[in-house]
C-alpha atoms as a PDB file:
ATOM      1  CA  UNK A   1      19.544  34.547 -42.634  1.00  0.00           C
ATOM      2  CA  UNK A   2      20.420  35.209 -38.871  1.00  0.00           C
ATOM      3  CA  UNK A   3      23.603  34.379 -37.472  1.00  0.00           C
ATOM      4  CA  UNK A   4      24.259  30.688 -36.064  1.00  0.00           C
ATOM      5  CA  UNK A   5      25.916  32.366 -32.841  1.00  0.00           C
ATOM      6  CA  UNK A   6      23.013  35.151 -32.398  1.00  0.00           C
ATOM      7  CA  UNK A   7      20.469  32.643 -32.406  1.00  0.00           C
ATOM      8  CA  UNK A   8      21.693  30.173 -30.187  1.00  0.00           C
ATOM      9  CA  UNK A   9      19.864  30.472 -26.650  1.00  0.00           C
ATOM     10  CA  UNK A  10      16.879  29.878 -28.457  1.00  0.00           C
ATOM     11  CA  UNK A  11      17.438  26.802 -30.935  1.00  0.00           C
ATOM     12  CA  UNK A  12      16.789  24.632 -27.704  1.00  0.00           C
ATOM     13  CA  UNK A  13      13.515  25.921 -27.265  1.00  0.00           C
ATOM     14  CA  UNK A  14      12.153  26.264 -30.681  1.00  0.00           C
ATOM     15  CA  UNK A  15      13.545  22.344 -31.170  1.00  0.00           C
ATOM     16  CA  UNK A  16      11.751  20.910 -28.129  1.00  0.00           C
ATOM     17  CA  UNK A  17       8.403  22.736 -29.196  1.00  0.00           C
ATOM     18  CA  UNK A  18       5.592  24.660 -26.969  1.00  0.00           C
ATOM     19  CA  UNK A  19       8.716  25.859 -24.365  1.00  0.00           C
ATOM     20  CA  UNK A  20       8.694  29.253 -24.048  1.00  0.00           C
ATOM     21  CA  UNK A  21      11.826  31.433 -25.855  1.00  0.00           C
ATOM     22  CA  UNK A  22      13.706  33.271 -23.706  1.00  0.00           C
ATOM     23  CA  UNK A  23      12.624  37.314 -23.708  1.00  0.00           C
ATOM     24  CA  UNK A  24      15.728  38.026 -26.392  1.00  0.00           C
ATOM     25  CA  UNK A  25      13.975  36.097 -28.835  1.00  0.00           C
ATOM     26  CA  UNK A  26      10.703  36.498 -29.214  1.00  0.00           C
ATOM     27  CA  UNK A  27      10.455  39.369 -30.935  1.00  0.00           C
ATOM     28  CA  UNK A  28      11.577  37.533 -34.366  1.00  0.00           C
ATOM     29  CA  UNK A  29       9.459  37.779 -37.357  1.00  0.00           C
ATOM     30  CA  UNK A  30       8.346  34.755 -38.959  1.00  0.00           C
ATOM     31  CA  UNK A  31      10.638  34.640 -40.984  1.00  0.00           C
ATOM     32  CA  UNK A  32      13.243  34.640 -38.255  1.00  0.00           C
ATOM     33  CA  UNK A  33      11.721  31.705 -36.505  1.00  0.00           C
ATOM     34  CA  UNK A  34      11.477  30.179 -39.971  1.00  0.00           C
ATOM     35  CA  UNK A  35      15.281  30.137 -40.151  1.00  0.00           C
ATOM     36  CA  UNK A  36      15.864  29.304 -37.128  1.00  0.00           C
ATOM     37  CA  UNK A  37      13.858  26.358 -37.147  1.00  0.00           C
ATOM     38  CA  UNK A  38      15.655  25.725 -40.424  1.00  0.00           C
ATOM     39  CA  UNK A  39      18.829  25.730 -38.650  1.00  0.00           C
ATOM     40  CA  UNK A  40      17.933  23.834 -35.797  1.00  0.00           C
ATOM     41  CA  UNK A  41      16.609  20.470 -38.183  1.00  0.00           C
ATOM     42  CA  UNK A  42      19.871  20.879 -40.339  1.00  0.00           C
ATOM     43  CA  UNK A  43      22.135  21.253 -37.491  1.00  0.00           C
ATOM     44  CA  UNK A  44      20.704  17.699 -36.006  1.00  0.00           C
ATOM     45  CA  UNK A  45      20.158  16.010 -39.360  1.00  0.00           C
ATOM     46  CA  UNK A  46      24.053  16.644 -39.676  1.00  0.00           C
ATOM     47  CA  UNK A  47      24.738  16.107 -36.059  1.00  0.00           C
ATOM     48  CA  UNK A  48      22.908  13.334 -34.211  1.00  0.00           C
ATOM     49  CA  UNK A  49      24.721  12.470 -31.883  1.00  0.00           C
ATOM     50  CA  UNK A  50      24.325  15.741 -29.935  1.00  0.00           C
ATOM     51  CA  UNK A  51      20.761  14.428 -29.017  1.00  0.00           C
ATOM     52  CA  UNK A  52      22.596  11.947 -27.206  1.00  0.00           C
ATOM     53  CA  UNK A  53      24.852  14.315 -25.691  1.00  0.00           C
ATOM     54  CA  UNK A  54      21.846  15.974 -24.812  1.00  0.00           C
ATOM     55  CA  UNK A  55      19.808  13.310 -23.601  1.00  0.00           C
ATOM     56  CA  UNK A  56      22.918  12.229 -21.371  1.00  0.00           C
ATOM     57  CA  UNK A  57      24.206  15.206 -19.771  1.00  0.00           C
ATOM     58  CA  UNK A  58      19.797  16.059 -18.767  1.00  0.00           C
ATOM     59  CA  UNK A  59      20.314  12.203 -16.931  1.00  0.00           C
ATOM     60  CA  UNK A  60      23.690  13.600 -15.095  1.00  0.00           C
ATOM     61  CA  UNK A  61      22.017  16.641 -13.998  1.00  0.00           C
ATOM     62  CA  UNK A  62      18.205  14.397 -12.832  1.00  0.00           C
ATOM     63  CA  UNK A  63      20.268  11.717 -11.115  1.00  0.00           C
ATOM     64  CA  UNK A  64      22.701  14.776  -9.363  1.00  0.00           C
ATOM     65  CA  UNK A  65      19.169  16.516  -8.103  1.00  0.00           C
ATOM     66  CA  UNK A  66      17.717  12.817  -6.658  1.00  0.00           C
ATOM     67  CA  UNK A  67      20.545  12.357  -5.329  1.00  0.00           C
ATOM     68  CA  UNK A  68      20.459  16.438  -3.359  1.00  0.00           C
ATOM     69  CA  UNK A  69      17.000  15.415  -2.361  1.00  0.00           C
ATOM     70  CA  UNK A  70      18.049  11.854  -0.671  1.00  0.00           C
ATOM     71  CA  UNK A  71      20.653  13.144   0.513  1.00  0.00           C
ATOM     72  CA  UNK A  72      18.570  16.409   2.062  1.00  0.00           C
ATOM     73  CA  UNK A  73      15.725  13.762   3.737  1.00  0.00           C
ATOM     74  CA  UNK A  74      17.760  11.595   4.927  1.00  0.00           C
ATOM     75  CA  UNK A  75      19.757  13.956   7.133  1.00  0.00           C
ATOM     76  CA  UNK A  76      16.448  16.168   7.977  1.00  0.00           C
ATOM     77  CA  UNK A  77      14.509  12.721   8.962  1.00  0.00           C
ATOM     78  CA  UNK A  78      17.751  10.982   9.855  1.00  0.00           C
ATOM     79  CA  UNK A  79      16.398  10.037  13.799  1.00  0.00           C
ATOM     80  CA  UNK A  80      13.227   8.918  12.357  1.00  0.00           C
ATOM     81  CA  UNK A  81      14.923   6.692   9.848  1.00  0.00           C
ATOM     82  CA  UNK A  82      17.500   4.951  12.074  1.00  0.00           C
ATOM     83  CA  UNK A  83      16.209   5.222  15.181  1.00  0.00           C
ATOM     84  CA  UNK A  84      12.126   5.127  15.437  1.00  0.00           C
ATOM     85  CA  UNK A  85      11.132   2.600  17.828  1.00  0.00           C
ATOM     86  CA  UNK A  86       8.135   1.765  14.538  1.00  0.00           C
ATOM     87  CA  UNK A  87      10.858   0.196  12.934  1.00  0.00           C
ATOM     88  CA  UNK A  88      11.862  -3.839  13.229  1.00  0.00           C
ATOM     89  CA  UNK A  89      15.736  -3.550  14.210  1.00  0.00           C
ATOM     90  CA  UNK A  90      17.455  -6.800  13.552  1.00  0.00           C
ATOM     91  CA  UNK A  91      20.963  -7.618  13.386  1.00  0.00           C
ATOM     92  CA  UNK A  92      23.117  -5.972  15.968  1.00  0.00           C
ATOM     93  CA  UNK A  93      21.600  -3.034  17.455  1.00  0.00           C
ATOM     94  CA  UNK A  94      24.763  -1.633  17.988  1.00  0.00           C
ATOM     95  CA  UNK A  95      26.313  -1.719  14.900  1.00  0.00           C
ATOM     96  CA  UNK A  96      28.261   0.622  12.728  1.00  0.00           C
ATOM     97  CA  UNK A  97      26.323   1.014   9.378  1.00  0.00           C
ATOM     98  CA  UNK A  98      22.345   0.791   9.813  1.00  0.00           C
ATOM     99  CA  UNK A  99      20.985  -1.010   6.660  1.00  0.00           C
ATOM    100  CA  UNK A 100      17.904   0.164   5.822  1.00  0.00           C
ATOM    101  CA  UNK A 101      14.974  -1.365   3.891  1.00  0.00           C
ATOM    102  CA  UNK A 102      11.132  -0.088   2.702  1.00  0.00           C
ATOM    103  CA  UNK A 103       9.246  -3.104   1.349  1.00  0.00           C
ATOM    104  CA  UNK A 104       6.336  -4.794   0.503  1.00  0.00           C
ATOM    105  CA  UNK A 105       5.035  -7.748   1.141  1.00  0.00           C
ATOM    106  CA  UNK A 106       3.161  -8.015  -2.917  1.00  0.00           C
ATOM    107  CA  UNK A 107       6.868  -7.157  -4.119  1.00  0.00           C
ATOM    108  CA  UNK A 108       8.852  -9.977  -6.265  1.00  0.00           C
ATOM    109  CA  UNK A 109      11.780  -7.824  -6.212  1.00  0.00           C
ATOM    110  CA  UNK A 110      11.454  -7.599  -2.528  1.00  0.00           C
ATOM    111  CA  UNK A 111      11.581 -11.385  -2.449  1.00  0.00           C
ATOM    112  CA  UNK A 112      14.502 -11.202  -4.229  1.00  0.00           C
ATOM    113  CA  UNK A 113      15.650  -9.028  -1.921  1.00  0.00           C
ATOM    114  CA  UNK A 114      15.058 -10.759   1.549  1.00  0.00           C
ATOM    115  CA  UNK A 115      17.961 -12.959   0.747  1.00  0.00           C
ATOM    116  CA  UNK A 116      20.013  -9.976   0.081  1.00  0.00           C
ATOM    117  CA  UNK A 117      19.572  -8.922   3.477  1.00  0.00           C
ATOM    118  CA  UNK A 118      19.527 -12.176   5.266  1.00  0.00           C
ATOM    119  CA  UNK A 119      23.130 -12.543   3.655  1.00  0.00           C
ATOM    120  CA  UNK A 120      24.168  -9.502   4.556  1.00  0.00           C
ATOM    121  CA  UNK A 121      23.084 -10.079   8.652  1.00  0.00           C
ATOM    122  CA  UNK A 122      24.984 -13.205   8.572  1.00  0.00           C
ATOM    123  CA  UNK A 123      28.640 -11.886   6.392  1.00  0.00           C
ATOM    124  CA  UNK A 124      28.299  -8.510   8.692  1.00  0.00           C
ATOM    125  CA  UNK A 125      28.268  -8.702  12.476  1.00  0.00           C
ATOM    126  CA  UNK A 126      28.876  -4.919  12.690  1.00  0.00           C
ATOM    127  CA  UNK A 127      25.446  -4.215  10.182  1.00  0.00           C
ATOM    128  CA  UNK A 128      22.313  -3.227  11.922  1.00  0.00           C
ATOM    129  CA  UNK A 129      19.486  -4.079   9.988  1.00  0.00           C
ATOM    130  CA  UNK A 130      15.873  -1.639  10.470  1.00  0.00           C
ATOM    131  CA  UNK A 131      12.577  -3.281   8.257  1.00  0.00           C
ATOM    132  CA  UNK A 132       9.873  -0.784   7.273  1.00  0.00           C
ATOM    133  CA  UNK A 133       6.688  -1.587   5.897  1.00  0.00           C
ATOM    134  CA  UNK A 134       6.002   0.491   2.984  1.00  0.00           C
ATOM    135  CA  UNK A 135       3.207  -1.258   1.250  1.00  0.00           C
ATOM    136  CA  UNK A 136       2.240   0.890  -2.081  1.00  0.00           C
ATOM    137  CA  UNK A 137       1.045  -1.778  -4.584  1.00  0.00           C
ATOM    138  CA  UNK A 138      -2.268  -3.179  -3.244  1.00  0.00           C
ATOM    139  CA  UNK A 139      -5.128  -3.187  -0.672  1.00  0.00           C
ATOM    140  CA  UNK A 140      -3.957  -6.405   0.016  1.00  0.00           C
ATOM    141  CA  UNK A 141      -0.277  -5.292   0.769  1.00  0.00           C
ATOM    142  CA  UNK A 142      -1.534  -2.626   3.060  1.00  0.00           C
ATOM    143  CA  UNK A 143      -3.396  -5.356   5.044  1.00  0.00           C
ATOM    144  CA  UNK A 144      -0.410  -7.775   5.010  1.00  0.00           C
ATOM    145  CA  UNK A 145       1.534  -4.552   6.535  1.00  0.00           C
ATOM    146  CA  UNK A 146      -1.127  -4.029   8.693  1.00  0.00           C
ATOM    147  CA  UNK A 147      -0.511  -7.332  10.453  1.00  0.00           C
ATOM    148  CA  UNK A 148       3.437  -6.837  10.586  1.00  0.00           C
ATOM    149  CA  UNK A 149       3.325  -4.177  12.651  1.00  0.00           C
ATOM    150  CA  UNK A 150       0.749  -5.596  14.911  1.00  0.00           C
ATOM    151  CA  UNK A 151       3.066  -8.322  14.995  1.00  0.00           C
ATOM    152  CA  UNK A 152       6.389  -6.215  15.730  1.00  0.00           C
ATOM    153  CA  UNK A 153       4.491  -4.941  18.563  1.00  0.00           C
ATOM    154  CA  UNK A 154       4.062  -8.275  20.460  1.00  0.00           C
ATOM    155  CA  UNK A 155       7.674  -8.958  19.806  1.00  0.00           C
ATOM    156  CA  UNK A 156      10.450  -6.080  20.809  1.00  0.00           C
ATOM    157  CA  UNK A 157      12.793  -8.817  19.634  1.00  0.00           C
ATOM    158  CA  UNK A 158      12.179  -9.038  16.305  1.00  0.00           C
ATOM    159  CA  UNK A 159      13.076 -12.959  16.387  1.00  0.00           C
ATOM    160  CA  UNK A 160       9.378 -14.076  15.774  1.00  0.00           C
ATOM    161  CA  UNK A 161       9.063 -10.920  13.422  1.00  0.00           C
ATOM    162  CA  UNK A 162      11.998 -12.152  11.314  1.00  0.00           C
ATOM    163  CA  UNK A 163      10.166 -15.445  11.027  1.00  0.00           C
ATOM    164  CA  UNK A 164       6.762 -14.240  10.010  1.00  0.00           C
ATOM    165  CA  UNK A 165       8.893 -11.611   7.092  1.00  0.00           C
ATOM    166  CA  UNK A 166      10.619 -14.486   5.810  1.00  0.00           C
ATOM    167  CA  UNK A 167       7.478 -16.908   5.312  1.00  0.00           C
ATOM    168  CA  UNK A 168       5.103 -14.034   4.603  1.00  0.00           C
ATOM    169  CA  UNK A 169       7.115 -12.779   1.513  1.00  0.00           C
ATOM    170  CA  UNK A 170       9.003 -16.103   0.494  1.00  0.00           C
ATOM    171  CA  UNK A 171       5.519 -17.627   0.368  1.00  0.00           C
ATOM    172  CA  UNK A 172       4.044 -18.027  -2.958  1.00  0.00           C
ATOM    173  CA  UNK A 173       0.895 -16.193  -3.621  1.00  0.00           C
ATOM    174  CA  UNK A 174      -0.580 -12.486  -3.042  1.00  0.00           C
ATOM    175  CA  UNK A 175      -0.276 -11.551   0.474  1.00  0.00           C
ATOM    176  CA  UNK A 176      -3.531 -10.201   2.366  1.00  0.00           C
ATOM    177  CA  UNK A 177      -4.929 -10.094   5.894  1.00  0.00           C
ATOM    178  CA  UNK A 178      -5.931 -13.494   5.745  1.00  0.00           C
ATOM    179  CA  UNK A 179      -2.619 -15.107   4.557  1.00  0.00           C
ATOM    180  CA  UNK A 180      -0.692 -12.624   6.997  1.00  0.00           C
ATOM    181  CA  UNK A 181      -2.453 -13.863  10.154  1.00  0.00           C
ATOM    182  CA  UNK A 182      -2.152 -17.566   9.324  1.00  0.00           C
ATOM    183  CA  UNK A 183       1.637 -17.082   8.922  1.00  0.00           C
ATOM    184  CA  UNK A 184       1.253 -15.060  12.482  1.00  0.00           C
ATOM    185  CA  UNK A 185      -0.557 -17.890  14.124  1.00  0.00           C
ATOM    186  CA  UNK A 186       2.234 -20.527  11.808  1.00  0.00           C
ATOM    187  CA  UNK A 187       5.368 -19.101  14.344  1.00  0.00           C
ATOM    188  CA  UNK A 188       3.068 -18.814  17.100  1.00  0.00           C
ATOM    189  CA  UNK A 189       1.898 -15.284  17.277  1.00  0.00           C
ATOM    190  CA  UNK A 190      -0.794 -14.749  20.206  1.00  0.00           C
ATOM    191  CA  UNK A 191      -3.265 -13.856  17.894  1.00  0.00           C
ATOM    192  CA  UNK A 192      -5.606 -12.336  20.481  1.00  0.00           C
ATOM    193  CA  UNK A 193      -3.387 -10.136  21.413  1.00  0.00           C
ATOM    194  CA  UNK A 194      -2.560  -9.962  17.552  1.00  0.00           C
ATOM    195  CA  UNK A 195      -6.254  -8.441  16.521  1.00  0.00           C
ATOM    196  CA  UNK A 196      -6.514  -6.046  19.499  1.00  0.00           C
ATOM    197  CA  UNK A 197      -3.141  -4.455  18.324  1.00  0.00           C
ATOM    198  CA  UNK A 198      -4.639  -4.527  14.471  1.00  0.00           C
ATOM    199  CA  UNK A 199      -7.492  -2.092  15.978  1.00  0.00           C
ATOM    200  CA  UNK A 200      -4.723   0.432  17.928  1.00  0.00           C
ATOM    201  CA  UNK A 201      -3.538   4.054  16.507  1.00  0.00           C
ATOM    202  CA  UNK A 202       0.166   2.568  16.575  1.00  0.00           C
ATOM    203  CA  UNK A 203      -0.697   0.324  13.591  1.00  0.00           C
ATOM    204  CA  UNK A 204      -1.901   3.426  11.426  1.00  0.00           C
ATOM    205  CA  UNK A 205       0.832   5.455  12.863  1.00  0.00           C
ATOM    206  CA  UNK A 206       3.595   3.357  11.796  1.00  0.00           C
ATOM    207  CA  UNK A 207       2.678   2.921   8.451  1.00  0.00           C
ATOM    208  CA  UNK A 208       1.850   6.761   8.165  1.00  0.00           C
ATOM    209  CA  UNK A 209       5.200   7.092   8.865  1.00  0.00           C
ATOM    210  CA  UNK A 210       6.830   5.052   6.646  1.00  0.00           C
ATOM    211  CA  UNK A 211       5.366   6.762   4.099  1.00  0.00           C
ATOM    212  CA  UNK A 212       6.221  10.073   5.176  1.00  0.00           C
ATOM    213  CA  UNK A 213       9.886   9.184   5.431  1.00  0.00           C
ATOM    214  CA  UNK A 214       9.411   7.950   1.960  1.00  0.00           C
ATOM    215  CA  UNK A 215       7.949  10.474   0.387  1.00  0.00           C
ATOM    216  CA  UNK A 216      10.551  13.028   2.132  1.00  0.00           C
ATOM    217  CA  UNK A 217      13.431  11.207   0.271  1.00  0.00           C
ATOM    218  CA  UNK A 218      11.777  10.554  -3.034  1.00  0.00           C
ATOM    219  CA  UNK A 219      11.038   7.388  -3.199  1.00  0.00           C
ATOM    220  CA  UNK A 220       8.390   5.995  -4.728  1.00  0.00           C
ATOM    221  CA  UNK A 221       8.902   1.434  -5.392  1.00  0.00           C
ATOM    222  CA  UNK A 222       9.846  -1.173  -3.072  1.00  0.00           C
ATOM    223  CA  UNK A 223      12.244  -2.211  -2.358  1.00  0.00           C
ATOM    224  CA  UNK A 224      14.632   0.672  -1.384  1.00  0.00           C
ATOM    225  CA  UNK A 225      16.823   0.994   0.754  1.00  0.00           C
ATOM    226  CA  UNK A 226      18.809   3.877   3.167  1.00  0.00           C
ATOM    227  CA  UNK A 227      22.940   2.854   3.960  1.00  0.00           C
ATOM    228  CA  UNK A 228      24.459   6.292   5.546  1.00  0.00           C
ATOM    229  CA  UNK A 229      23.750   8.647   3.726  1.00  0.00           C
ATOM    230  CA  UNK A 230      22.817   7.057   0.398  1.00  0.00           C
ATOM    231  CA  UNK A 231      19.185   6.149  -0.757  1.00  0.00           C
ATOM    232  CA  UNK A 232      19.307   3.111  -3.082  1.00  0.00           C
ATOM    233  CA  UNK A 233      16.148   2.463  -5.107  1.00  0.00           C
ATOM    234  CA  UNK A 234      15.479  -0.877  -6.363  1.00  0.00           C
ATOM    235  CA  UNK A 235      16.793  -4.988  -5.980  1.00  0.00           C
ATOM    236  CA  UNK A 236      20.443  -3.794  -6.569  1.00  0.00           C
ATOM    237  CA  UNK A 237      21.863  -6.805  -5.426  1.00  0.00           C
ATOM    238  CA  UNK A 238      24.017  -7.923  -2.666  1.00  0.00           C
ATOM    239  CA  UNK A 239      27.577  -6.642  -4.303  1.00  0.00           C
ATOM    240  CA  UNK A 240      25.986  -3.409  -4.576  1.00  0.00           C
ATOM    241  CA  UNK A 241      24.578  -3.278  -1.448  1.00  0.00           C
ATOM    242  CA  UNK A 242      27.788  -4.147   0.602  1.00  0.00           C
ATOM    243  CA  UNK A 243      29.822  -1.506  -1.580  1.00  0.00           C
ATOM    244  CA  UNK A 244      26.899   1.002  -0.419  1.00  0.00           C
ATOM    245  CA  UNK A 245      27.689  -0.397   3.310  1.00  0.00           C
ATOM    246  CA  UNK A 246      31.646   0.174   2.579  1.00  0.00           C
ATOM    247  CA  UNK A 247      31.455   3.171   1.532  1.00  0.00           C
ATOM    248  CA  UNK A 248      28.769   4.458   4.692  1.00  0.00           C
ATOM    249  CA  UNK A 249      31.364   2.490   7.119  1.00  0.00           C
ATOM    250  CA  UNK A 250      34.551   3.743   5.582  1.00  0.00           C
ATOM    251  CA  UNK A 251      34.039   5.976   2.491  1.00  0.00           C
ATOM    252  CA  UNK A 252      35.062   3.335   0.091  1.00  0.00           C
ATOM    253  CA  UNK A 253      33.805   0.076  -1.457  1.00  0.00           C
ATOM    254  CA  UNK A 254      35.980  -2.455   0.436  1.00  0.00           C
ATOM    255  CA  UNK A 255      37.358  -1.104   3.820  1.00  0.00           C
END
């Protein structure tokens, strides 16, 4: 029988099946591969837990290389995210830490969410706040996103945007075109103005964007969220969230 020790760069790869040996071993015979296989079952029939060993160190190493690619499109698209006049800045414009937040309006999590950021505007005058629509889960949440932006760009503000974002996605029901303009007309949108902008290049645009800036930084659900330099994916929660804002403002959880 081969040697434990000679055989071992390619136990891995006759264990997971159909991955190609490395060049050293595929000239065994048969019965070479035979004991190796052999060796491989009895070695993790004995030893289980090095499948979780396994199985956690291949999580450390997929979570290290999301984390290299947020890390890489968020400083490559940095402007973009922070700064693009597409995005609804709330909060104070000048602040510190820019908090911010792809959503969509179909999202329960996201509705979660919205009073994860609402409490964070109010406990953090220093936070600057920056919505983007990032609808990915229906027709209907592409349409409701559709409508934001049309209605960001009738109010530099953001105060009436704010409104129509916290009764558009704490409403109950699917949100659509339909349900998006009757919350629009609700905090007293001027909905002719409201349509025209619907029809204009800076509605597709916007949303274009969004999802390039997404895409560049892997992610892929609503909501999610960019604080410094960290990408946050998922309704986290507000302690999480302010330790991400810490540690952007300060390097650390609690300043």
């Amino acid at each position: 029988m081969a040697s434990f020790r000679f055989l071992a760069p390619a136990l891995l790869a006759l264990a997971l099946g159909g991955v190609p040996l490395p060049a050293s071993a595929q000239s065994f015979n048969d019965t070479q591969r035979g004991d190796i296989e052999s060796i491989v079952r009895n070695y993790l029939i004995a030893h289980p837990e090095v499948l979780e060993e396994a199985m956690t160190e291949l999580s450390k190493r997929q979570s290290a290389a999301e984390a290299e690619k947020h890390e890489a499109g968020v400083s490559k698209n940095a402007d973009a995210i922070f700064n693009s006049p597409r995005g609804v800045m709330l909060g104070n414009k000048d602040g510190d830490v820019t908090f911010v937040e792809f959503f969509d309006y179909n999202c329960g999590y996201c509705k979660r969410a919205m009073a994860d950021m609402m409490e964070l505007m109010k406990a953090d005058p220093k936070l600057k706040v920056v919505l983007k629509e990032f609808p990915v889960l229906s027709a209907g949440s592409v349409e409701a996103a559709q409508v934001a932006v049309a209605v960001r760009m009738q109010d530099p503000t953001g105060k009436k945007y704010l409104d129509f974002h916290q009764k558009l996605l704490g409403g109950r029901g699917a949100a659509d075109k339909a349900r998006a303009m009757a919350v629009a007309k609700e905090v007293g949108l001027d909905m002719g103005k409201l349509e025209k902008d619907l029809a204009s290049s800076e509605v597709k645009n916007t949303i274009e964007e969004n999802f390039k800036l997404a895409e560049a930084m892997g992610m892929n659900g609503t909501p999610s969220y960019v604080i410094g330099k960290q990408v946050v994916i998922g309704a986290v929660g507000v302690d999480s969230l302010k330790e991400k804002i810490g540690i952007a403002r300060c390097g650390k959880a609690t300043c």
